[in-house]
PDB file of N, CA and C in Angstrom:
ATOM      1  N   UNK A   1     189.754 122.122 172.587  1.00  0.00           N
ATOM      2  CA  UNK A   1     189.776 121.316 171.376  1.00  0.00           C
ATOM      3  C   UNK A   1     188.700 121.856 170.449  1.00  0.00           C
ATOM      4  N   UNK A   2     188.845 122.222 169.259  1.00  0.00           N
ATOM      5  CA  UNK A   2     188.317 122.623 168.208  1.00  0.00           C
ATOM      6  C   UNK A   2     187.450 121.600 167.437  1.00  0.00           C
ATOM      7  N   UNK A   3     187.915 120.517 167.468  1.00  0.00           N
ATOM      8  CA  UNK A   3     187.316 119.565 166.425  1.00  0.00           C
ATOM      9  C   UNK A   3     186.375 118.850 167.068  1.00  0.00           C
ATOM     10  N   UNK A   4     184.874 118.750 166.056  1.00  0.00           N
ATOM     11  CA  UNK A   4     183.882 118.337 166.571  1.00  0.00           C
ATOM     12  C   UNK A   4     183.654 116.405 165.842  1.00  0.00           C
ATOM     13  N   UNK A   5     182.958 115.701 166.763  1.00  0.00           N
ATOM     14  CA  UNK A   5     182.531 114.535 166.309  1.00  0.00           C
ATOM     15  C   UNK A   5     182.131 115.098 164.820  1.00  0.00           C
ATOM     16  N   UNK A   6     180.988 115.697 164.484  1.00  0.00           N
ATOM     17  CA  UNK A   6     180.631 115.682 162.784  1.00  0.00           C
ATOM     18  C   UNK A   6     181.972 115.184 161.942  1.00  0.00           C
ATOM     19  N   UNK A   7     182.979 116.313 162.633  1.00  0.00           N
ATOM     20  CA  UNK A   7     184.127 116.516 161.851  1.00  0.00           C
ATOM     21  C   UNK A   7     184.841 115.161 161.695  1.00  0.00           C
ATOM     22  N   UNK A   8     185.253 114.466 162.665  1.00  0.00           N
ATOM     23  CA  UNK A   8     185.766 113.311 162.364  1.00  0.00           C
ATOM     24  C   UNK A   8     184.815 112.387 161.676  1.00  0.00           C
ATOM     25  N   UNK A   9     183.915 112.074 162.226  1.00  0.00           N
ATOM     26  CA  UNK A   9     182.887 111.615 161.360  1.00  0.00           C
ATOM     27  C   UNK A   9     182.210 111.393 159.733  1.00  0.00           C
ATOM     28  N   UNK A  10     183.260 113.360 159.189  1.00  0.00           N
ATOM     29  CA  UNK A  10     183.182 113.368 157.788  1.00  0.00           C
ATOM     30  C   UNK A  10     184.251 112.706 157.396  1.00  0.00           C
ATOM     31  N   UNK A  11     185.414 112.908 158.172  1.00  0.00           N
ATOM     32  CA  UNK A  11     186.483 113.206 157.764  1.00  0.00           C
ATOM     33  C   UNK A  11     187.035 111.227 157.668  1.00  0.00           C
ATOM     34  N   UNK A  12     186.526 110.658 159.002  1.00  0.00           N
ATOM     35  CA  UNK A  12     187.352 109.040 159.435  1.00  0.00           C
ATOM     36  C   UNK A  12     186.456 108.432 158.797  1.00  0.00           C
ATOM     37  N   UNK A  13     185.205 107.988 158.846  1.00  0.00           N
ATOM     38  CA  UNK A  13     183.764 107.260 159.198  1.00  0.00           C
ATOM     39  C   UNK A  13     183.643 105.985 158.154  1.00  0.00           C
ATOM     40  N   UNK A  14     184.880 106.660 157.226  1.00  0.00           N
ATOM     41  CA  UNK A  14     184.508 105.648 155.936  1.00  0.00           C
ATOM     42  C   UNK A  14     186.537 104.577 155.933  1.00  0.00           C
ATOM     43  N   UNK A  15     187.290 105.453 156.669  1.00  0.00           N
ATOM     44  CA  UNK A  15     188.200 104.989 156.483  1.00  0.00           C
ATOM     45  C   UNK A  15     187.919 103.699 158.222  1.00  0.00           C
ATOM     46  N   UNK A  16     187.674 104.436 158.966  1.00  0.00           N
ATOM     47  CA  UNK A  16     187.468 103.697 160.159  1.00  0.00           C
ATOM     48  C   UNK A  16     186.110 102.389 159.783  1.00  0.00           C
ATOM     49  N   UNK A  17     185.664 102.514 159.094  1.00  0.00           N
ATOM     50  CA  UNK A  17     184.548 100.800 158.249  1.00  0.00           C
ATOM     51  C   UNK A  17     185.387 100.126 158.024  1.00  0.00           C
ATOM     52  N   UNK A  18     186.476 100.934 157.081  1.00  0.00           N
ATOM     53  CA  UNK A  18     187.227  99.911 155.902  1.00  0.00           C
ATOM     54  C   UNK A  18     187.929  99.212 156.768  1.00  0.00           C
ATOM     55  N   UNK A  19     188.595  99.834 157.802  1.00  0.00           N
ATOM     56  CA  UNK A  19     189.225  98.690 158.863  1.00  0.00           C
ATOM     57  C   UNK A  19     188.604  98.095 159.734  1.00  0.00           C
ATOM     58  N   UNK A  20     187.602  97.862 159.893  1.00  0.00           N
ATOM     59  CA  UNK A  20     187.050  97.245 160.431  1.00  0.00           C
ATOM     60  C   UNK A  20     186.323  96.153 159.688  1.00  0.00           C
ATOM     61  N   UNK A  21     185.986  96.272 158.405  1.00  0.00           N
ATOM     62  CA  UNK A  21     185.544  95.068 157.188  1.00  0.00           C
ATOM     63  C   UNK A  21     186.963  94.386 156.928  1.00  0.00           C
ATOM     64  N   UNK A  22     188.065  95.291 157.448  1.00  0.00           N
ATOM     65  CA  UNK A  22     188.951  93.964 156.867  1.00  0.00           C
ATOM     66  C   UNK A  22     189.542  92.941 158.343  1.00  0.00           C
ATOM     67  N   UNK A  23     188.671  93.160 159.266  1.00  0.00           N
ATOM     68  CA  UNK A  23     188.744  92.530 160.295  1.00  0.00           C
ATOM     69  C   UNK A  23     187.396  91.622 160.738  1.00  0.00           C
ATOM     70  N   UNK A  24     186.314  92.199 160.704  1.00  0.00           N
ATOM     71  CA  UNK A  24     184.411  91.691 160.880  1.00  0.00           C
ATOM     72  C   UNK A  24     184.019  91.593 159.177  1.00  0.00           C
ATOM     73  N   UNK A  25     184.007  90.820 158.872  1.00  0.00           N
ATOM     74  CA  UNK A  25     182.992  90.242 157.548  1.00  0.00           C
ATOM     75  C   UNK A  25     181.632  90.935 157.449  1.00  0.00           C
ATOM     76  N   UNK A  26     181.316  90.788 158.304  1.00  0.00           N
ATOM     77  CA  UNK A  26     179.533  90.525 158.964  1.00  0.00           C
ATOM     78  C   UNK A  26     179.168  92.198 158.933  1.00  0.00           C
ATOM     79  N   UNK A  27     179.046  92.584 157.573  1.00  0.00           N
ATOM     80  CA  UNK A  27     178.562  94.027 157.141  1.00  0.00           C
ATOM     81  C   UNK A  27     177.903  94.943 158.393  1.00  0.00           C
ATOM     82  N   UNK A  28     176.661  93.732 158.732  1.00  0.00           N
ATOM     83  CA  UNK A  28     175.958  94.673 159.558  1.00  0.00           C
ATOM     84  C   UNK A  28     176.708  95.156 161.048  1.00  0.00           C
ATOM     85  N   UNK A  29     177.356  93.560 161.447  1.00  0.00           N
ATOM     86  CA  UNK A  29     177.816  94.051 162.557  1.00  0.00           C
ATOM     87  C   UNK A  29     179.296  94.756 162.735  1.00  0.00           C
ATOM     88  N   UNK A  30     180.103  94.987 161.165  1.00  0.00           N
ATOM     89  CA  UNK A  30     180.618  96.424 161.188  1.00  0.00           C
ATOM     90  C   UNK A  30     180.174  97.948 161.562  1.00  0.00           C
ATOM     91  N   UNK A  31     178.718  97.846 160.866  1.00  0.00           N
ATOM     92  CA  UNK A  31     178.234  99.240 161.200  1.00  0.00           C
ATOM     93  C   UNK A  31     177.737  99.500 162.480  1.00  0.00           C
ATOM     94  N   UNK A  32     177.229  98.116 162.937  1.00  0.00           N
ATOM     95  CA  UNK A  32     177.012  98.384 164.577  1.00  0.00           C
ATOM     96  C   UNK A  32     178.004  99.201 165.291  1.00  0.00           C
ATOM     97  N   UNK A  33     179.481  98.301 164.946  1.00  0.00           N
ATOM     98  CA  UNK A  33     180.783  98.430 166.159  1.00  0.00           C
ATOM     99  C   UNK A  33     181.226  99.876 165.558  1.00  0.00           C
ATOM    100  N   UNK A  34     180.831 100.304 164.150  1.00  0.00           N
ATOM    101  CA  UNK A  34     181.239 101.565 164.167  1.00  0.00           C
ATOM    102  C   UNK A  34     180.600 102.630 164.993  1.00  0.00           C
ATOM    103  N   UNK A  35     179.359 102.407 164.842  1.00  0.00           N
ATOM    104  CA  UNK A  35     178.240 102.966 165.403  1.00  0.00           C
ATOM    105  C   UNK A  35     178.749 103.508 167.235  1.00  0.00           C
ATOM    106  N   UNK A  36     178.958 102.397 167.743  1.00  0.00           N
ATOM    107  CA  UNK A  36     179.662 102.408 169.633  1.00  0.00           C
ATOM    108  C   UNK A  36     180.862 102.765 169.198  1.00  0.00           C
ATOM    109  N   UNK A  37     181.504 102.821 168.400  1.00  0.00           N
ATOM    110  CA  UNK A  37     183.290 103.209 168.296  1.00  0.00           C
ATOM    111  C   UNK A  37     182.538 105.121 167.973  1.00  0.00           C
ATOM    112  N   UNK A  38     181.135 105.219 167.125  1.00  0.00           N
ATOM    113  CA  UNK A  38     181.990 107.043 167.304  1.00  0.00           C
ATOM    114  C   UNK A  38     180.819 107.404 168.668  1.00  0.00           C
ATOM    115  N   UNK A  39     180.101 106.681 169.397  1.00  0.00           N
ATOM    116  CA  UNK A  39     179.811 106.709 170.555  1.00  0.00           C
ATOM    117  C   UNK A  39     180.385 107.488 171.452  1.00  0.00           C
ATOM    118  N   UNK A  40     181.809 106.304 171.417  1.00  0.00           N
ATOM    119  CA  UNK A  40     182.986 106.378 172.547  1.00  0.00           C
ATOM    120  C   UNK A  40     183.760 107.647 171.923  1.00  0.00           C
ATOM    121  N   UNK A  41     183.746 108.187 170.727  1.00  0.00           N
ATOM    122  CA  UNK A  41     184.843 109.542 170.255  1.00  0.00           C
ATOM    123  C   UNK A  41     184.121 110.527 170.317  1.00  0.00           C
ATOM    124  N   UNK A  42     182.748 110.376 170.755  1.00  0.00           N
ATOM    125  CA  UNK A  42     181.876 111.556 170.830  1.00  0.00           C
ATOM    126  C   UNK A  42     182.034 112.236 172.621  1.00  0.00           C
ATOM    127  N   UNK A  43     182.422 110.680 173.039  1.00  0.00           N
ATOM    128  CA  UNK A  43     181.967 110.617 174.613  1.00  0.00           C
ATOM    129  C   UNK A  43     183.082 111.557 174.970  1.00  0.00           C
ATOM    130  N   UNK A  44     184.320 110.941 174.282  1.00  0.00           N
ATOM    131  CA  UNK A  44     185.871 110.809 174.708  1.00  0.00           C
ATOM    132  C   UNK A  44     186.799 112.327 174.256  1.00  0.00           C
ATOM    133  N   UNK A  45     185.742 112.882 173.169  1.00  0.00           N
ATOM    134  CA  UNK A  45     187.204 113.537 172.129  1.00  0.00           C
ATOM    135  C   UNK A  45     187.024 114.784 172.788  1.00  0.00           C
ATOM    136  N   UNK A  46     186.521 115.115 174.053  1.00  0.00           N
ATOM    137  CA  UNK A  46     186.897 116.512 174.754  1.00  0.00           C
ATOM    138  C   UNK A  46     188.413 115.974 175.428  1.00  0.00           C
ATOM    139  N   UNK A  47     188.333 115.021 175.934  1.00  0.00           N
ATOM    140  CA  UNK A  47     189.539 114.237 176.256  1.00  0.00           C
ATOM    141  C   UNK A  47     190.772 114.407 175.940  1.00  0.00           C
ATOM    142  N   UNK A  48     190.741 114.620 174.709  1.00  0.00           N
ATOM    143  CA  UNK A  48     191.646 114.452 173.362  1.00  0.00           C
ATOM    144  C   UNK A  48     192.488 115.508 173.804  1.00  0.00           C
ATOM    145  N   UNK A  49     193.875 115.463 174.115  1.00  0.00           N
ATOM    146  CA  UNK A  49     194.608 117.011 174.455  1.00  0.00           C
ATOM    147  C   UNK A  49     195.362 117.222 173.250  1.00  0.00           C
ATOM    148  N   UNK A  50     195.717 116.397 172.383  1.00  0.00           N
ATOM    149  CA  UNK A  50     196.402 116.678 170.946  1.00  0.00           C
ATOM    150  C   UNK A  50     195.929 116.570 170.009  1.00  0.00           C
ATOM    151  N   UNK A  51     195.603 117.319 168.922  1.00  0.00           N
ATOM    152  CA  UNK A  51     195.302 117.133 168.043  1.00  0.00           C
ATOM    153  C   UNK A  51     195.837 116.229 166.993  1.00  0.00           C
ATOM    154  N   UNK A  52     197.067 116.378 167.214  1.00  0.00           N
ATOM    155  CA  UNK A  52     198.104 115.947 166.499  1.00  0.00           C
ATOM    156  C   UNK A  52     197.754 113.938 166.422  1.00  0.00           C
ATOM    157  N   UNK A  53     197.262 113.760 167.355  1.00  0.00           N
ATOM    158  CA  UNK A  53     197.443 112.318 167.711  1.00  0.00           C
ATOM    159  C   UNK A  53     195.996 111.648 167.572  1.00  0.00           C
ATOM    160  N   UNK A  54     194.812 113.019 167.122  1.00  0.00           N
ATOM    161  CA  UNK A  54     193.063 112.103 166.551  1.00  0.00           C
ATOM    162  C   UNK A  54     193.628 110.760 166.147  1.00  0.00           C
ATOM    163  N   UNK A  55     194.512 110.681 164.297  1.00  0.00           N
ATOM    164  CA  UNK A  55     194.225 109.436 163.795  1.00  0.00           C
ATOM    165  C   UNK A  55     194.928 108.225 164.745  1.00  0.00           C
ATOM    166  N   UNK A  56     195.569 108.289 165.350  1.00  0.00           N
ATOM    167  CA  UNK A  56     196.158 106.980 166.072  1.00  0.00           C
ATOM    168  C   UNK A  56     195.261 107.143 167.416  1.00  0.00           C
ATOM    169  N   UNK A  57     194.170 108.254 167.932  1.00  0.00           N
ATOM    170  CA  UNK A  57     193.587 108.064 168.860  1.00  0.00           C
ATOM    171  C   UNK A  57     192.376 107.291 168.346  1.00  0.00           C
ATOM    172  N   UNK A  58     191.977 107.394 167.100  1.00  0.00           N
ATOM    173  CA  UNK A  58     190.605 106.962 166.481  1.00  0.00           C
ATOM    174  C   UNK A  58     191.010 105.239 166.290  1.00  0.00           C
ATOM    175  N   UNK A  59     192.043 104.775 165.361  1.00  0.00           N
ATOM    176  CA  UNK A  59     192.015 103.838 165.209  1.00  0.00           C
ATOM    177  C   UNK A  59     192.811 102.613 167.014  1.00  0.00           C
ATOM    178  N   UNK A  60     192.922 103.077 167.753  1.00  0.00           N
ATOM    179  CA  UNK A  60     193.271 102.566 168.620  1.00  0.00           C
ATOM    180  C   UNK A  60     191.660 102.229 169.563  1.00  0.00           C
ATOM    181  N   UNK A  61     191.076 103.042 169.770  1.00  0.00           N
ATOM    182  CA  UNK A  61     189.691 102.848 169.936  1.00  0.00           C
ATOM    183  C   UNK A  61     189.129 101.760 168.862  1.00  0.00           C
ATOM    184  N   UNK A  62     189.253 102.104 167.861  1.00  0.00           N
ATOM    185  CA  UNK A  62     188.667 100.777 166.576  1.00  0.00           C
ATOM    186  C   UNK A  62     189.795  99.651 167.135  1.00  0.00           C
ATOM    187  N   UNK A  63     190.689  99.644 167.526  1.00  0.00           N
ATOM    188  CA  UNK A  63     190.999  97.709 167.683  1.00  0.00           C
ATOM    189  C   UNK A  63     190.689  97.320 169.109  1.00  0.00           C
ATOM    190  N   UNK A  64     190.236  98.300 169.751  1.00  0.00           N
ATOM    191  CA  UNK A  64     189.565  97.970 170.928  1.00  0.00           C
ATOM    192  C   UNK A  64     188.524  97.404 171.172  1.00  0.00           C
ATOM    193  N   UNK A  65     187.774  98.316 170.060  1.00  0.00           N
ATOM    194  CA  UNK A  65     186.516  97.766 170.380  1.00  0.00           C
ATOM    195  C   UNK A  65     186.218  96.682 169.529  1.00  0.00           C
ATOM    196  N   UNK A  66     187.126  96.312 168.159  1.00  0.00           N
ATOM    197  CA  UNK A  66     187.123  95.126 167.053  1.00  0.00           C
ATOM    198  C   UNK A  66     187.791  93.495 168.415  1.00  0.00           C
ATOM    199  N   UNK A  67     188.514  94.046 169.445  1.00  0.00           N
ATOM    200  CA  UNK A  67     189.329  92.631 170.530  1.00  0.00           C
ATOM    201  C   UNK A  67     187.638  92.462 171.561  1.00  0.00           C
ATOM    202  N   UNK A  68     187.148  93.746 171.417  1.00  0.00           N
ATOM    203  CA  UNK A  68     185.821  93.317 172.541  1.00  0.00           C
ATOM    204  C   UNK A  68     184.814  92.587 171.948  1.00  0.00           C
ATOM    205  N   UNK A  69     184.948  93.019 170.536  1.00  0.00           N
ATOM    206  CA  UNK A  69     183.440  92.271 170.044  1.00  0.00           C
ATOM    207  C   UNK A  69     184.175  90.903 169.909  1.00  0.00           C
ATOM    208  N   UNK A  70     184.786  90.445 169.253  1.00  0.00           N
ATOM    209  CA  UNK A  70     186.050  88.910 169.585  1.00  0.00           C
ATOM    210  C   UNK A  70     185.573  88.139 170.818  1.00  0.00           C
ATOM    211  N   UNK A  71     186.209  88.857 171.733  1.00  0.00           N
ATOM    212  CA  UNK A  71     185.411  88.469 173.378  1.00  0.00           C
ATOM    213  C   UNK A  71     184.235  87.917 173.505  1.00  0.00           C
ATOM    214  N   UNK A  72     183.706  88.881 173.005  1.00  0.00           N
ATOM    215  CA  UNK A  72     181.583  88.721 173.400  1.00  0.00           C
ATOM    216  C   UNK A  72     181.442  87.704 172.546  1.00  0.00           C
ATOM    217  N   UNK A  73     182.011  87.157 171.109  1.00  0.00           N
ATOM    218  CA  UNK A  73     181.799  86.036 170.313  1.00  0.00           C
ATOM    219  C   UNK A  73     182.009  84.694 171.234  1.00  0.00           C
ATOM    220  N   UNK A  74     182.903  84.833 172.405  1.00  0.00           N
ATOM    221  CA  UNK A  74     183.373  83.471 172.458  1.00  0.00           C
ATOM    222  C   UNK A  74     182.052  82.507 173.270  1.00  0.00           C
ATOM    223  N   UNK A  75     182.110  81.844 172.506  1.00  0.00           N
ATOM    224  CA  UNK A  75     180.622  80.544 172.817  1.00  0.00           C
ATOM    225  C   UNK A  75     181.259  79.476 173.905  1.00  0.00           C
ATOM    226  N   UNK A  76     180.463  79.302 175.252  1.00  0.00           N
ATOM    227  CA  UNK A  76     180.443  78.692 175.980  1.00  0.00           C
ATOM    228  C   UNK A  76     179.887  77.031 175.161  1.00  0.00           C
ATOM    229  N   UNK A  77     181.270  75.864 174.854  1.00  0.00           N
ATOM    230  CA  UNK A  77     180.459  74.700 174.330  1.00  0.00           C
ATOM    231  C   UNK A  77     180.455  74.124 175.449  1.00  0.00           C
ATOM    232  N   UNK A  78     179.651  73.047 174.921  1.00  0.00           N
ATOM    233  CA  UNK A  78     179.218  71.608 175.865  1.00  0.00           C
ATOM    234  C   UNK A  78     180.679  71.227 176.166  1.00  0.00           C
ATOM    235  N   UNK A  79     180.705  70.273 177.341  1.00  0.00           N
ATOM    236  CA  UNK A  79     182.023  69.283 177.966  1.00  0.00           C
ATOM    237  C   UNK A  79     181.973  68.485 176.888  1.00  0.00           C
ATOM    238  N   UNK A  80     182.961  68.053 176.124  1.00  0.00           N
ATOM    239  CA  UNK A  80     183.400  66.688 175.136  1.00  0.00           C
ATOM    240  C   UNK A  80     182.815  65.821 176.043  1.00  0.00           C
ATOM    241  N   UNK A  81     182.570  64.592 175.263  1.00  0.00           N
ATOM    242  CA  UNK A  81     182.108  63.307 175.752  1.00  0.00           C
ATOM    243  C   UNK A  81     183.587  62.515 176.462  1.00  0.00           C
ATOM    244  N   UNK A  82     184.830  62.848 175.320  1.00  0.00           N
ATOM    245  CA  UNK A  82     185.599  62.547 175.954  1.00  0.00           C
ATOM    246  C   UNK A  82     186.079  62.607 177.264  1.00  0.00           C
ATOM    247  N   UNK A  83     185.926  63.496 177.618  1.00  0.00           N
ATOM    248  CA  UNK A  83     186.110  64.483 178.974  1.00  0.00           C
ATOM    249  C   UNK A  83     185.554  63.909 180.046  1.00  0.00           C
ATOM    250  N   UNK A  84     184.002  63.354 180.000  1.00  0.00           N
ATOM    251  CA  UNK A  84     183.424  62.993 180.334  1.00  0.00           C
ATOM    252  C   UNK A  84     183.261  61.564 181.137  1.00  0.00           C
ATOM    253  N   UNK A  85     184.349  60.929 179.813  1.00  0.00           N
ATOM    254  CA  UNK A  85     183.901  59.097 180.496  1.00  0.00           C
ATOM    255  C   UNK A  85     184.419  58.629 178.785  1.00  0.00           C
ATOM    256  N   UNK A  86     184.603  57.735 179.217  1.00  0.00           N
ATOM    257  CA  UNK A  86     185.390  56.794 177.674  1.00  0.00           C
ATOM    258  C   UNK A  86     184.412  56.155 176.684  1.00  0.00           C
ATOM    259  N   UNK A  87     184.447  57.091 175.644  1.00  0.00           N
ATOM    260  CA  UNK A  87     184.002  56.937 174.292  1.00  0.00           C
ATOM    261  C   UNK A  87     184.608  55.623 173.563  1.00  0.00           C
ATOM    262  N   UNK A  88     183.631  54.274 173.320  1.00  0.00           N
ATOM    263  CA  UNK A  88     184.232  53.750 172.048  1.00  0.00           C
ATOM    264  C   UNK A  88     183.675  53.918 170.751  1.00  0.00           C
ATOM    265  N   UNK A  89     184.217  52.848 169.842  1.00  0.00           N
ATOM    266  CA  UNK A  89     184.760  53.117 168.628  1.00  0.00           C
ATOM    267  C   UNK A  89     183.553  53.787 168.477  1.00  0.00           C
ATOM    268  N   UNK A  90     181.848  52.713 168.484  1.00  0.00           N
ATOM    269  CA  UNK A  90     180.841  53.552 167.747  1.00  0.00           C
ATOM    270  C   UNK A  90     180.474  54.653 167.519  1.00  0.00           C
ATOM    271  N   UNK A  91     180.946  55.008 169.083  1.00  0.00           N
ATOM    272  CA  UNK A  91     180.512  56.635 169.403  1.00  0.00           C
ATOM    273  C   UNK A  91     181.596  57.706 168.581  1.00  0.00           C
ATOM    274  N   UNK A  92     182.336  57.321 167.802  1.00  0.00           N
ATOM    275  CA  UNK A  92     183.332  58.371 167.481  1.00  0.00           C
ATOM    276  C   UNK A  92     182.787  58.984 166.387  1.00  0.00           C
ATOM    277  N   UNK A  93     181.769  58.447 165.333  1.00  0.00           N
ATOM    278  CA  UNK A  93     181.393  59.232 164.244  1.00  0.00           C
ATOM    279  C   UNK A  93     180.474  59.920 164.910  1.00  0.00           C
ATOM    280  N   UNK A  94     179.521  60.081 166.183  1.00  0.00           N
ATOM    281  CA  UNK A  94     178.564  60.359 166.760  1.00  0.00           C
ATOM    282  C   UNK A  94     179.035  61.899 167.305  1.00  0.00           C
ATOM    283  N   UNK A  95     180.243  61.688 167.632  1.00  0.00           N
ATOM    284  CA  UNK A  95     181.273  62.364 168.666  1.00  0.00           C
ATOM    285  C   UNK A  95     181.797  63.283 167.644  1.00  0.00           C
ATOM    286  N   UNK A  96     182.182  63.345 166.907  1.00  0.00           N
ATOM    287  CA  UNK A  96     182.930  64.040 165.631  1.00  0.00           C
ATOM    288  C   UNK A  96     181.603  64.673 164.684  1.00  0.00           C
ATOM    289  N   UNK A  97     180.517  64.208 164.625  1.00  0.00           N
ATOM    290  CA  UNK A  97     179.811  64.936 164.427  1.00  0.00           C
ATOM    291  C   UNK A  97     178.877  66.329 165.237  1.00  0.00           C
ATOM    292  N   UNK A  98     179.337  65.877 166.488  1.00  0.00           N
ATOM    293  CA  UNK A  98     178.524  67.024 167.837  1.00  0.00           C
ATOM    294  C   UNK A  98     179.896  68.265 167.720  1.00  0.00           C
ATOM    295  N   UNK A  99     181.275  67.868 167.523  1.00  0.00           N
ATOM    296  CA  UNK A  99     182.207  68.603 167.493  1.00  0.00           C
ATOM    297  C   UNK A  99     181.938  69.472 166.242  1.00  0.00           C
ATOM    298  N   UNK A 100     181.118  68.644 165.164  1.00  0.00           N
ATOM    299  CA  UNK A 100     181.310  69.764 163.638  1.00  0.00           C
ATOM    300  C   UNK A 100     180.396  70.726 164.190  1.00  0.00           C
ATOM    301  N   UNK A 101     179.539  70.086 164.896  1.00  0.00           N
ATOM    302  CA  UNK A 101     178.536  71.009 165.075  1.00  0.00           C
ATOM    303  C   UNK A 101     178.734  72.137 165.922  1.00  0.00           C
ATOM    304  N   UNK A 102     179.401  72.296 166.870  1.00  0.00           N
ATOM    305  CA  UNK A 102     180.285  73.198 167.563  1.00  0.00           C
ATOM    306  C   UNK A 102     180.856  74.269 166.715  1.00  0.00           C
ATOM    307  N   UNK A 103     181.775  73.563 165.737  1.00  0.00           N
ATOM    308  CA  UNK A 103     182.815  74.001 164.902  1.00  0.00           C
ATOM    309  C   UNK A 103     182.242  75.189 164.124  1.00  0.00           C
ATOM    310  N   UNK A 104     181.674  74.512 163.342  1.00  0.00           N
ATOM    311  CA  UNK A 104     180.681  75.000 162.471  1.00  0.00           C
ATOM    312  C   UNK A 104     180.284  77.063 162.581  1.00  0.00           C
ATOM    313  N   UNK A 105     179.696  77.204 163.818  1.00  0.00           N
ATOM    314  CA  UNK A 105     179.113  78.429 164.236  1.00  0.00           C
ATOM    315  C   UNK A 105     180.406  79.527 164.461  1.00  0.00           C
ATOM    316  N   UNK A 106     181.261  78.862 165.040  1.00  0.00           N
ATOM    317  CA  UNK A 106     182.629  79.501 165.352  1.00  0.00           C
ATOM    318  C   UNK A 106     183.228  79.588 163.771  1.00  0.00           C
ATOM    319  N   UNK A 107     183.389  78.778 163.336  1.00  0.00           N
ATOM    320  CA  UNK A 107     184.428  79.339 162.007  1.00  0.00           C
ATOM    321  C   UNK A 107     183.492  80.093 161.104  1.00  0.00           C
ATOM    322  N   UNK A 108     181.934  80.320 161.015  1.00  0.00           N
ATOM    323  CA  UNK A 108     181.472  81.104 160.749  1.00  0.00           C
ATOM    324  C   UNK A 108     181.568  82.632 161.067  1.00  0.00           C
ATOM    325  N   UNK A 109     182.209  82.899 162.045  1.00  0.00           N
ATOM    326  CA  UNK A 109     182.345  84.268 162.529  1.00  0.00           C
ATOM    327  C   UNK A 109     184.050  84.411 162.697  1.00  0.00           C
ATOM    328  N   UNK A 110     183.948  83.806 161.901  1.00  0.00           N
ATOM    329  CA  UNK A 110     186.154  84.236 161.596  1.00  0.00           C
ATOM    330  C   UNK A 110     185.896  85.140 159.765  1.00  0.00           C
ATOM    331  N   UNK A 111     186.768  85.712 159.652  1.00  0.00           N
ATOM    332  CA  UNK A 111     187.001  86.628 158.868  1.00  0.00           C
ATOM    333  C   UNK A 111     187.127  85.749 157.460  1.00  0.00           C
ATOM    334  N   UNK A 112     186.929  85.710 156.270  1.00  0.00           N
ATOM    335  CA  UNK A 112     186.592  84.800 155.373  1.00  0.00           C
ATOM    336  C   UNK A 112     188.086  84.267 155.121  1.00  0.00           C
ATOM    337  N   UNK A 113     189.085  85.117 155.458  1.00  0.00           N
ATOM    338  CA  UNK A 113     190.333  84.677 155.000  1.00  0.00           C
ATOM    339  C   UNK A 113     190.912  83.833 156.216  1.00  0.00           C
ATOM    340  N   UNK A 114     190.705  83.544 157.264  1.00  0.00           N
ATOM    341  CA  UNK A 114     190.862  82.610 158.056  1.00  0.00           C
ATOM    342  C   UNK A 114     190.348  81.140 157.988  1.00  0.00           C
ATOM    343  N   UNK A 115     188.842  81.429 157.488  1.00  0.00           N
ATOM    344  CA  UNK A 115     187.966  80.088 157.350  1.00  0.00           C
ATOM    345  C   UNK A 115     188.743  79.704 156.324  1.00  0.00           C
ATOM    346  N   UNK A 116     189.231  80.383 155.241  1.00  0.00           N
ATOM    347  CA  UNK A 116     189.671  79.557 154.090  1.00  0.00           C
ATOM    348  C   UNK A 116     190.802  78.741 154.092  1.00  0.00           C
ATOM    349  N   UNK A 117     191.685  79.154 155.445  1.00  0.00           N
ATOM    350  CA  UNK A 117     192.323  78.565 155.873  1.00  0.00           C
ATOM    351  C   UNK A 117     192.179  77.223 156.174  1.00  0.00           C
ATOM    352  N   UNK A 118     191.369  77.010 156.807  1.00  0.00           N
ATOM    353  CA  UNK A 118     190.873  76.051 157.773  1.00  0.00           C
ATOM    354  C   UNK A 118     189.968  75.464 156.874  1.00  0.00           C
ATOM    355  N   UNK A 119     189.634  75.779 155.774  1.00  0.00           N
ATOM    356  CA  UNK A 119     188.494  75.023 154.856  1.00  0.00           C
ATOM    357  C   UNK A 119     189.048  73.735 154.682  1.00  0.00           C
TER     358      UNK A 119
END
């Protein structure tokens, strides 16, 4: 194989961000996951037996590693109260407020066009 990391690097580095900003919001931690995505093409691209197939080998690595960082987001919450033992009435604004608070951190790390969904 002829082609060196630099090379993809000149060549993807800016197209492989852009898909990944239109998936992670969170600027910085785009450049992180780009950062371990040309990691893994530095590690990987002796690997590579076709040339022919870099761009669908590059961006297949990018939704890999865009479903892992997803993963590592998911937040272990508290047991509902419900869950727990039977909530009355008082406790429900009490209860609905521990849930926003849950809520809250998670729809922060959804992509802006999802939250707006859900706004």
């Amino acid at each position: 194989m002829s082609i060196t990391t630099e090379q993809v690097w000149n060549d993807f580095s800016w197209r492989l961000r852009a898909f990944i900003l239109d998936r992670i919001t969170d600027g910085e931690d785009a450049d992180d996951l780009l950062q371990d995505i040309f990691t893994k093409i530095h590690n990987n691209l002796l690997h590579l037996k076709d040339e022919g197939r870099l761009t669908a080998w590059l961006f297949q690595i990018t939704r890999n590693a865009i479903a892992d960082y997803y993963r590592q987001l998911k937040v272990q919450l508290p047991e509902p109260a419900l869950a727990t033992g039977i909530v009355d009435n008082q406790d429900d604004n009490a209860l609905n407020r521990e849930v926003a608070g849950w809520l809250e951190p998670m729809l922060e790390k959804l992509p802006e066009i999802y939250r707006e969904a859900l706004g």
